[in-house]
N, C-alpha and C. Protein backbone atom coordinates (compact mmCIF):
# COMPACT_ATOMS: atom_id res chain seq x y z
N UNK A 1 29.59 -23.10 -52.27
CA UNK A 1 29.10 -21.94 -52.99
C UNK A 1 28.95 -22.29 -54.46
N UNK A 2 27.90 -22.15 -54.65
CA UNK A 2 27.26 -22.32 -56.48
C UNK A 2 28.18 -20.98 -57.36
N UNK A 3 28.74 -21.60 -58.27
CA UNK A 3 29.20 -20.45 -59.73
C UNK A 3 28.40 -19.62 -60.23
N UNK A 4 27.91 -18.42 -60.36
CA UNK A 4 27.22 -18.23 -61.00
C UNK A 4 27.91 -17.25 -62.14
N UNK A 5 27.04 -17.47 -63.20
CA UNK A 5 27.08 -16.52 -64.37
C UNK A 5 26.43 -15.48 -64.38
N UNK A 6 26.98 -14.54 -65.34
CA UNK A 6 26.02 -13.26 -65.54
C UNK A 6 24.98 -13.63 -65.70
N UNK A 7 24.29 -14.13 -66.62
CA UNK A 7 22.41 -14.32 -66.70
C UNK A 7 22.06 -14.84 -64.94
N UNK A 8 22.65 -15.50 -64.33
CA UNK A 8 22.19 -15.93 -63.49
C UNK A 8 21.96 -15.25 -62.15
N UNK A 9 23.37 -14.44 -62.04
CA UNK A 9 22.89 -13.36 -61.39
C UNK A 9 21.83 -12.80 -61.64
N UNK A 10 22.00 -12.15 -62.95
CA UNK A 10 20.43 -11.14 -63.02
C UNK A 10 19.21 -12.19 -63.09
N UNK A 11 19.19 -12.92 -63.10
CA UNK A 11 17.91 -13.71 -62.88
C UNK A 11 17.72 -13.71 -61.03
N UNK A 12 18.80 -14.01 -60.62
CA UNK A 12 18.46 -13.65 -59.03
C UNK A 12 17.77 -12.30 -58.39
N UNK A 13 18.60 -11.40 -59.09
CA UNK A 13 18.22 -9.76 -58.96
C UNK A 13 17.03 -9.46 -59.22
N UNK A 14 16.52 -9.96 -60.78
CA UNK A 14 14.81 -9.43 -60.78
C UNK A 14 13.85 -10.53 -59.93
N UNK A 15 14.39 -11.92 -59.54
CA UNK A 15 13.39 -12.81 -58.82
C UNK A 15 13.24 -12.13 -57.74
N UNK A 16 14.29 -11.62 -57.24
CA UNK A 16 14.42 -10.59 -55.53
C UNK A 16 13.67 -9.49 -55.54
N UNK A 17 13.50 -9.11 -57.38
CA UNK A 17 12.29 -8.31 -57.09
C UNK A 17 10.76 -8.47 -57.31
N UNK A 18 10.71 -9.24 -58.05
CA UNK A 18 9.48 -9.95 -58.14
C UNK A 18 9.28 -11.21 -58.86
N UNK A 19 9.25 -12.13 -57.53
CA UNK A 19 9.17 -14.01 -57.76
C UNK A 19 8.68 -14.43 -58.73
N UNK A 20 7.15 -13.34 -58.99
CA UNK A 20 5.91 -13.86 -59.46
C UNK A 20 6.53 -13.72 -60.84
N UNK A 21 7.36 -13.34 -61.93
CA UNK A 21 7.43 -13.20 -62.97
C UNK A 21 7.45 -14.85 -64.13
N UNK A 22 6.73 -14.77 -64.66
CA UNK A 22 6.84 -16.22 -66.18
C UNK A 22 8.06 -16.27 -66.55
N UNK A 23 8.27 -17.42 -66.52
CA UNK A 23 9.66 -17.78 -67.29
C UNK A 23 10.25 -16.67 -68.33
N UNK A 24 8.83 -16.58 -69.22
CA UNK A 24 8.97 -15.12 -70.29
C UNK A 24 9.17 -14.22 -70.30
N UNK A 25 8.85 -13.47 -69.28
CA UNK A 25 8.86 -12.91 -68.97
C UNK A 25 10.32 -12.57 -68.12
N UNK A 26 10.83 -13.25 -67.90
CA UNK A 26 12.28 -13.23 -67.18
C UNK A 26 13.14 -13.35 -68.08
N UNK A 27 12.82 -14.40 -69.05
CA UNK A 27 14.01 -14.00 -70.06
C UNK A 27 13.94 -13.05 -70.36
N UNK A 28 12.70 -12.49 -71.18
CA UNK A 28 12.85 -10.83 -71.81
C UNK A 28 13.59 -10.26 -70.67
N UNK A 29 13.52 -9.50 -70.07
CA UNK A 29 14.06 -8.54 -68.69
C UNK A 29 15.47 -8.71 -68.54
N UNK A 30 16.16 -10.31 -69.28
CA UNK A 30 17.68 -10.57 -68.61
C UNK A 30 18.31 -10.87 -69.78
N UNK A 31 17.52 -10.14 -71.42
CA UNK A 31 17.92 -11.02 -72.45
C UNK A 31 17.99 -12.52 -73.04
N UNK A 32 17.43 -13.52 -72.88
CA UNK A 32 17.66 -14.80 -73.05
C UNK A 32 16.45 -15.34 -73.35
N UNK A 33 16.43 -16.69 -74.36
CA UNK A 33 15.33 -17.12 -75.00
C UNK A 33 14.09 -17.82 -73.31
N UNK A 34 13.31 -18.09 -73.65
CA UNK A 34 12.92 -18.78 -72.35
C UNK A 34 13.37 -20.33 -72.14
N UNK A 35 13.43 -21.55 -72.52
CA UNK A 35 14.30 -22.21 -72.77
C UNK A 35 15.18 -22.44 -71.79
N UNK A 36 16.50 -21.65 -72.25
CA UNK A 36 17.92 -21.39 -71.45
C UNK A 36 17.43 -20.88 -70.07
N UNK A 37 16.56 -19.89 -69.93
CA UNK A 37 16.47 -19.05 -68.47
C UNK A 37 15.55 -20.30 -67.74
N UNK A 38 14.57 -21.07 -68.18
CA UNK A 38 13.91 -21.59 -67.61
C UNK A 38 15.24 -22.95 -66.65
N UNK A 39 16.12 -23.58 -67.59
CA UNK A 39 16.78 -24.17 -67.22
C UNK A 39 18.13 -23.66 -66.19
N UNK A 40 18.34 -22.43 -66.17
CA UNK A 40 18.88 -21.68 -65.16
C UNK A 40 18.49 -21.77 -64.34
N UNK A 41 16.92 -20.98 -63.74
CA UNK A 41 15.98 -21.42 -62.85
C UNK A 41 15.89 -22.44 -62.22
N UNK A 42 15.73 -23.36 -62.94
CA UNK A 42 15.83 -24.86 -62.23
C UNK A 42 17.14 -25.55 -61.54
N UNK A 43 18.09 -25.30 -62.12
CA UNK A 43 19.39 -25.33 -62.05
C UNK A 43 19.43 -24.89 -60.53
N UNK A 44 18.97 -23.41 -60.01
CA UNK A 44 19.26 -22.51 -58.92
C UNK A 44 18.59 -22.93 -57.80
N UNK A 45 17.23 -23.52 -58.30
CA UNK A 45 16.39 -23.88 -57.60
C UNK A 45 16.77 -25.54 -56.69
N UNK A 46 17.10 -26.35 -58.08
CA UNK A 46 17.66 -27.49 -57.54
C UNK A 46 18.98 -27.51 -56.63
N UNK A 47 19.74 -26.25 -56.84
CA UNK A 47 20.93 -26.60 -55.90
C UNK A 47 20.67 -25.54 -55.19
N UNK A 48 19.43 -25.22 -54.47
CA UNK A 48 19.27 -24.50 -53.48
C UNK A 48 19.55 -22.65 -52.89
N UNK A 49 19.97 -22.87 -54.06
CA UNK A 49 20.54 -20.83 -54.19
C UNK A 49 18.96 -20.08 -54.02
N UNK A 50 18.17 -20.91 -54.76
CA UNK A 50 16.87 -19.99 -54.72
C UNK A 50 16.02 -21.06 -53.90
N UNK A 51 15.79 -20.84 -52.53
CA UNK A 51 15.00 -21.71 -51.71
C UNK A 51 13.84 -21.52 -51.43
N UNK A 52 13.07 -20.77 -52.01
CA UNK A 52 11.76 -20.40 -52.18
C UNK A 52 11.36 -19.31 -52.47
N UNK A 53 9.95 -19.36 -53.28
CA UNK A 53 9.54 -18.02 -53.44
C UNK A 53 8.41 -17.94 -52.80
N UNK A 54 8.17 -16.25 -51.95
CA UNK A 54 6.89 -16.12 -51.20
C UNK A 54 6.59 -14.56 -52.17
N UNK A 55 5.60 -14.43 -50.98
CA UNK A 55 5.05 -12.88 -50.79
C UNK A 55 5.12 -12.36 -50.00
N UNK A 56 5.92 -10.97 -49.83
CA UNK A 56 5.92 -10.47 -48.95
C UNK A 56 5.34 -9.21 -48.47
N UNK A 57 4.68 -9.66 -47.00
CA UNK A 57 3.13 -9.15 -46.09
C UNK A 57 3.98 -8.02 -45.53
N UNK A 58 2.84 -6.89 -45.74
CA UNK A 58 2.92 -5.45 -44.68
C UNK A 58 2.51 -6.14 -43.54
N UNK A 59 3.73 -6.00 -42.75
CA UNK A 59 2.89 -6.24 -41.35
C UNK A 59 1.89 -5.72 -40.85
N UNK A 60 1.97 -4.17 -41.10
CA UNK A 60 1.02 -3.48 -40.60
C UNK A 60 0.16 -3.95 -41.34
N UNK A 61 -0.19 -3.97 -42.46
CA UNK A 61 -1.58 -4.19 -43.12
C UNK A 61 -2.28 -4.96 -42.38
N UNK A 62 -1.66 -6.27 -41.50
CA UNK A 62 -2.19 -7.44 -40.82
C UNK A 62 -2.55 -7.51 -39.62
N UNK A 63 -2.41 -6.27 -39.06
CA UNK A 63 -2.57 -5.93 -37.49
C UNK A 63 -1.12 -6.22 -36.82
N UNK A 64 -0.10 -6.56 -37.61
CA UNK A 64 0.98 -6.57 -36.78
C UNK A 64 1.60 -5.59 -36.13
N UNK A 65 1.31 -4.50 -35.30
CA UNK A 65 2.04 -3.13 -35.31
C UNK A 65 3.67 -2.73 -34.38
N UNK A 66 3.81 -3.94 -33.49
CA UNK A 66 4.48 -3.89 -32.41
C UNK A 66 5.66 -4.75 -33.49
N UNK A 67 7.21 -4.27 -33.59
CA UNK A 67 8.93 -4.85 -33.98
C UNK A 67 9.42 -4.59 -32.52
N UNK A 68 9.93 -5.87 -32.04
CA UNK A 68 10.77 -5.80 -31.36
C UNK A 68 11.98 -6.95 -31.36
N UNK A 69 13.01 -6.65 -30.89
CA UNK A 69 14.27 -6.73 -31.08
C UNK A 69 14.66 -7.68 -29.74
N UNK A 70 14.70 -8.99 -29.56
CA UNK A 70 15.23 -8.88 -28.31
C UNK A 70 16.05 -10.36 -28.18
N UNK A 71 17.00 -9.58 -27.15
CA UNK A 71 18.60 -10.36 -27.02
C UNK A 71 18.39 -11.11 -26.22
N UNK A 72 18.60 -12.65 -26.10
CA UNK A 72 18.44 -13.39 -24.92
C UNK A 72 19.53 -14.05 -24.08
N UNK A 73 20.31 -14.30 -23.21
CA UNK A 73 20.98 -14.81 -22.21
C UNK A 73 20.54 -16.34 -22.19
N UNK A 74 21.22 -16.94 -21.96
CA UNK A 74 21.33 -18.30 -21.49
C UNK A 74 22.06 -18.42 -20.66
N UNK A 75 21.84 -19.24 -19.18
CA UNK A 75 22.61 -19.65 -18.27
C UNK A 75 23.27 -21.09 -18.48
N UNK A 76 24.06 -21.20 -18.01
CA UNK A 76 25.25 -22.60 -18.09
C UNK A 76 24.40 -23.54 -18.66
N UNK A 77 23.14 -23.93 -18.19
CA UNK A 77 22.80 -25.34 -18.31
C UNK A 77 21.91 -24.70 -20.00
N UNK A 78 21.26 -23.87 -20.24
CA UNK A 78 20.70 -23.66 -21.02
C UNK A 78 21.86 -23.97 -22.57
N UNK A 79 22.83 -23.63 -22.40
CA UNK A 79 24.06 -22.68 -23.28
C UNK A 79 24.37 -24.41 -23.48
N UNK A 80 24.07 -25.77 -22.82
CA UNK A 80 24.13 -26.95 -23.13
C UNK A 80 23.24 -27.38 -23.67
N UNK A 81 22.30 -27.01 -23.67
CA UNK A 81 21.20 -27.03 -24.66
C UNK A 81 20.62 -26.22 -26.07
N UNK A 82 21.17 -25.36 -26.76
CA UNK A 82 21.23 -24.80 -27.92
C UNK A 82 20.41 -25.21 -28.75
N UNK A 83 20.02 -26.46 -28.99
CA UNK A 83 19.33 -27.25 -29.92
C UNK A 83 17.79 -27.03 -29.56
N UNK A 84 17.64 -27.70 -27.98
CA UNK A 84 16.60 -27.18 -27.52
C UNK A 84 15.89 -26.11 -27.54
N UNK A 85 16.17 -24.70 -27.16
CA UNK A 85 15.95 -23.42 -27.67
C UNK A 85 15.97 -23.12 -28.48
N UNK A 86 16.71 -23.48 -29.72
CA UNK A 86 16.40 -22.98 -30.92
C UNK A 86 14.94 -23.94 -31.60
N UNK A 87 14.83 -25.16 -30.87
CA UNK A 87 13.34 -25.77 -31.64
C UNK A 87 12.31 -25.12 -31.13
N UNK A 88 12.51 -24.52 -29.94
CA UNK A 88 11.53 -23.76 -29.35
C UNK A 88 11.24 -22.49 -29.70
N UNK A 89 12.20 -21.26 -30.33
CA UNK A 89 12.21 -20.84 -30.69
C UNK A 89 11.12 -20.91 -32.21
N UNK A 90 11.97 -21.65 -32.90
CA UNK A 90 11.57 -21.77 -34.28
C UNK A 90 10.03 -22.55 -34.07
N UNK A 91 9.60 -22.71 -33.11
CA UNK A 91 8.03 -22.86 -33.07
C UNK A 91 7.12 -21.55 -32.64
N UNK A 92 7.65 -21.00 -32.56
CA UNK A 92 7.05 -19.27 -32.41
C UNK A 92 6.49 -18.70 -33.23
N UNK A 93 5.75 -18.65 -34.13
CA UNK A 93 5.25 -17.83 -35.35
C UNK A 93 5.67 -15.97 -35.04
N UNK A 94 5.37 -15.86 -34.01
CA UNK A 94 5.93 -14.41 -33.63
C UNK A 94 7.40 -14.08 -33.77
N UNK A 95 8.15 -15.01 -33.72
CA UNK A 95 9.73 -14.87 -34.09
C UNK A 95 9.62 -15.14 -35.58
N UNK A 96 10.24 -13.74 -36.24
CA UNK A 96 10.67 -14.45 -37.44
C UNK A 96 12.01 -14.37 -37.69
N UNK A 97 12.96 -13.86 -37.16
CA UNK A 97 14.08 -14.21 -37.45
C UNK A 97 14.86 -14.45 -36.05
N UNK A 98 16.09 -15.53 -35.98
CA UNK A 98 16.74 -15.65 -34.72
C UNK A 98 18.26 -15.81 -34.92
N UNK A 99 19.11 -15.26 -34.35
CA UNK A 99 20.10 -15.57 -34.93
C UNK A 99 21.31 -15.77 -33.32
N UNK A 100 22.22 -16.47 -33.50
CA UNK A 100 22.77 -17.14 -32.48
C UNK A 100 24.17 -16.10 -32.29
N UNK A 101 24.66 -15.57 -31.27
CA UNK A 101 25.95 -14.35 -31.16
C UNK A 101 26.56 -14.82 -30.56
N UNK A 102 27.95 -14.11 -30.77
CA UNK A 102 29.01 -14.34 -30.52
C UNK A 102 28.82 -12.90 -29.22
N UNK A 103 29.45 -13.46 -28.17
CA UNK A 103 29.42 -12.02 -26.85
C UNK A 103 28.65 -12.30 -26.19
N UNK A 104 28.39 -11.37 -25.24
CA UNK A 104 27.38 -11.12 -23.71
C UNK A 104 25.96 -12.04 -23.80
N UNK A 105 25.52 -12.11 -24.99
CA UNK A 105 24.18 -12.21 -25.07
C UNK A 105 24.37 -13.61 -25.96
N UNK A 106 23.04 -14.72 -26.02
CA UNK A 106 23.41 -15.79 -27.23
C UNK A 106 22.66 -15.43 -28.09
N UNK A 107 21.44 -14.99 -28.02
CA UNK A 107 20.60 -15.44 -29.26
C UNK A 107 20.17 -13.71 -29.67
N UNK A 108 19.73 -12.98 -30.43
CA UNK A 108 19.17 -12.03 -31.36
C UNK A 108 17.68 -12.21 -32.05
N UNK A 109 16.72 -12.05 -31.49
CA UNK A 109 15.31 -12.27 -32.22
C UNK A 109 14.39 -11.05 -32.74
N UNK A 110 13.88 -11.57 -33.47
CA UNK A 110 13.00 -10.22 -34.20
C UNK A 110 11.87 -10.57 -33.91
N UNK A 111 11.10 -9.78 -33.10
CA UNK A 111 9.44 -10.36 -32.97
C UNK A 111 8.34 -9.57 -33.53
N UNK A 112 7.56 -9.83 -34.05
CA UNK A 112 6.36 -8.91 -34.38
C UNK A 112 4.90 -9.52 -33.77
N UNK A 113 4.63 -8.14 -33.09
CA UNK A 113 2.71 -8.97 -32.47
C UNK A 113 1.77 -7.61 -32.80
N UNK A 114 1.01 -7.98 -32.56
CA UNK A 114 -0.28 -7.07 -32.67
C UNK A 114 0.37 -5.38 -31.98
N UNK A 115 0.18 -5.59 -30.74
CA UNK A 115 1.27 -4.70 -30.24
C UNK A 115 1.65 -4.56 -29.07
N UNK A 116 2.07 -3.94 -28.26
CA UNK A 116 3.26 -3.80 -26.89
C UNK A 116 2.39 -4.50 -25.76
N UNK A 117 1.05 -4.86 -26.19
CA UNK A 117 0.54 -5.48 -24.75
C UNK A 117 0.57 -7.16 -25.18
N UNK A 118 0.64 -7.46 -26.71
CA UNK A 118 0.79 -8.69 -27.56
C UNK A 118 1.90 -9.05 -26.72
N UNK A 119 2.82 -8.32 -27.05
CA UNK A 119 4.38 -8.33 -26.54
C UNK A 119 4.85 -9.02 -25.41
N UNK A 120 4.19 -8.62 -23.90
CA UNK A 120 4.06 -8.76 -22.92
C UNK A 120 3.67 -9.80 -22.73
N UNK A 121 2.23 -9.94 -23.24
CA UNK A 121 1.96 -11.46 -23.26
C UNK A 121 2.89 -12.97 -23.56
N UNK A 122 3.35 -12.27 -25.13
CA UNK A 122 4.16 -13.83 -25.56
C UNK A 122 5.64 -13.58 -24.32
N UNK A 123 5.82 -12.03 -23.81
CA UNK A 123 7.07 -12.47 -23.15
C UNK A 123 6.99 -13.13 -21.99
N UNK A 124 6.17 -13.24 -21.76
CA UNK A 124 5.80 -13.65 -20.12
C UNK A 124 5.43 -14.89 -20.15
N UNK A 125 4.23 -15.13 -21.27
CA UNK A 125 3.91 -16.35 -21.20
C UNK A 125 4.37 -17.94 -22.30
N UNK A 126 5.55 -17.23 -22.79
CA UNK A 126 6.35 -17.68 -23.51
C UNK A 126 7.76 -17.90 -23.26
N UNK A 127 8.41 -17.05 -23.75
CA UNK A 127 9.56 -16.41 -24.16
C UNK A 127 10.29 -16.79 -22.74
N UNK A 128 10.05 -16.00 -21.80
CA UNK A 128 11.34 -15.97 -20.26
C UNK A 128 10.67 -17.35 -19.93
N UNK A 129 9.92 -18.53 -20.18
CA UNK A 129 9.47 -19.49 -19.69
C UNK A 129 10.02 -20.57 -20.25
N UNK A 130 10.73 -20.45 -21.41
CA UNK A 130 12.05 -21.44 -21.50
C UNK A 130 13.01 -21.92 -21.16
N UNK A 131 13.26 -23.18 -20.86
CA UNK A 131 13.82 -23.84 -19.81
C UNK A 131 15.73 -22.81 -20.28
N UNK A 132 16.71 -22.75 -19.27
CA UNK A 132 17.75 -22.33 -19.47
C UNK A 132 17.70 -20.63 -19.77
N UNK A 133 16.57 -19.69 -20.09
CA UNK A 133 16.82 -18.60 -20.17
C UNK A 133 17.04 -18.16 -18.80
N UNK A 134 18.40 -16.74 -18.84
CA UNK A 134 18.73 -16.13 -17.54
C UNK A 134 17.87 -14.65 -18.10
N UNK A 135 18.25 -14.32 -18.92
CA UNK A 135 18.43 -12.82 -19.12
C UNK A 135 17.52 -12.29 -20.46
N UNK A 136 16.78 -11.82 -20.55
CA UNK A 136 16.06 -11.42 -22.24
C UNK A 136 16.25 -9.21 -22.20
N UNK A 137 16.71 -8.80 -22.88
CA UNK A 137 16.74 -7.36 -23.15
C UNK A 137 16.03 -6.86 -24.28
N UNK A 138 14.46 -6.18 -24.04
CA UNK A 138 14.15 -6.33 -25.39
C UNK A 138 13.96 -4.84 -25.38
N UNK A 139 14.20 -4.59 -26.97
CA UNK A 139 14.12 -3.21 -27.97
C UNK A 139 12.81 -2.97 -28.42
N UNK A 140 12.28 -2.10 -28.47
CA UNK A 140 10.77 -1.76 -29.34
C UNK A 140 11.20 -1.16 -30.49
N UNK A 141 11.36 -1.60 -31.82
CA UNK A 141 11.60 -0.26 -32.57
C UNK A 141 10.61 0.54 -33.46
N UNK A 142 10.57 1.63 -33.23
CA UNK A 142 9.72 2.72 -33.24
C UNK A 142 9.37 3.06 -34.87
N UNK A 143 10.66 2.87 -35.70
CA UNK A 143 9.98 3.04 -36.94
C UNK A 143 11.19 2.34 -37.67
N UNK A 144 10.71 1.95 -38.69
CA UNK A 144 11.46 0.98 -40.06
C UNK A 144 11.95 2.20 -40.79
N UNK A 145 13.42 2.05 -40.83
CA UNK A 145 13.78 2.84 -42.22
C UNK A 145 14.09 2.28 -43.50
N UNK A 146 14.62 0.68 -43.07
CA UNK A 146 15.19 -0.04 -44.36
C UNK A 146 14.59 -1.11 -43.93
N UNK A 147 14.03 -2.38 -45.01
CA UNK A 147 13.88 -3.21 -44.11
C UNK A 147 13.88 -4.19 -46.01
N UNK A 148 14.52 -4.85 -46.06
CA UNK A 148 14.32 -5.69 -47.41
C UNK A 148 15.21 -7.10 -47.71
N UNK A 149 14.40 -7.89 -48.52
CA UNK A 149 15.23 -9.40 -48.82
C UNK A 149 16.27 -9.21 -49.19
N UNK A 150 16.52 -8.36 -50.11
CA UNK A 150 17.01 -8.69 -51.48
C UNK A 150 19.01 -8.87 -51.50
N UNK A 151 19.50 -9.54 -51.42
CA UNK A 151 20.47 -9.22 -51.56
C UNK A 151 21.26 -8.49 -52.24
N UNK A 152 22.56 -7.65 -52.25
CA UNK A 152 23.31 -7.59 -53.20
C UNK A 152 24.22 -8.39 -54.17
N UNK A 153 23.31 -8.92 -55.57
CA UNK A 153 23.95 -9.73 -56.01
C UNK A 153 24.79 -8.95 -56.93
């Protein structure tokens, strides 16, 4: 875990809110000459605290309309392979997040497609077609109430 200082925090806080800001622009906002903040920046950047900056897409804007949620099972021989499934996974553009559990179920994925017939498709012709899956339970969810990067720094 990296130290951080007050400026540095708040330099995390407004990057979380908008990446796109000039060095100058960041100092003004956190107090500090540009200079010092620029070398903070780099600092965060080089030891990985700040691992990239994007933009972040309305799904909907993109035709993405279909979130779903879904838990996957692994059987014995699969649950020996972990590595495997997760490269397979992480070649999915439709998965964007996956995360590995503790309990009933192993893995947790977030999918987004066009919509519920998208869905069907990648599940069928994807997803349950990975070697070692037993079991997949998937969620549709119906509407976003919170949904954001940003941590609490």
């Amino acid at each position: 875990m990296t130290e951080l200082d007050a400026y540095e925090r708040k330099i995390l806080r407004e990057l979380q809110g908008d990446a796109s800001l000039t060095t100058a622009e960041l100092a003004d906002r956190i107090g500090l000459s540009p200079s010092p903040c620029w070398r903070r920046v780099d600092r965060l950047e080089r030891e990985g605290v700040i691992r990239k900056r994007v933009a972040l897409i309305d799904r909907r804007q993109v035709g993405l309309n279909a979130q779903v949620f879904a838990q996957v099972k692994l059987n014995a021989h699969g649950r020996a392979n972990l590595d495997e499934f997760s490269a397979a996974i992480r070649g999915f553009p439709e998965v964007l997040d996956a995360y590995v559990l503790m309990g009933t179920m192993d893995f947790m994925l977030r999918i987004v497609a066009q919509d519920i017939d998208a869905y069907e498709r990648f599940f069928f012709e994807k997803l349950s077609k990975l070697p070692g899956v037993q079991e997949i339970n998937s969620t549709v969810a119906l509407s976003e109430i919170k949904s954001t990067t940003e941590l609490p720094i």
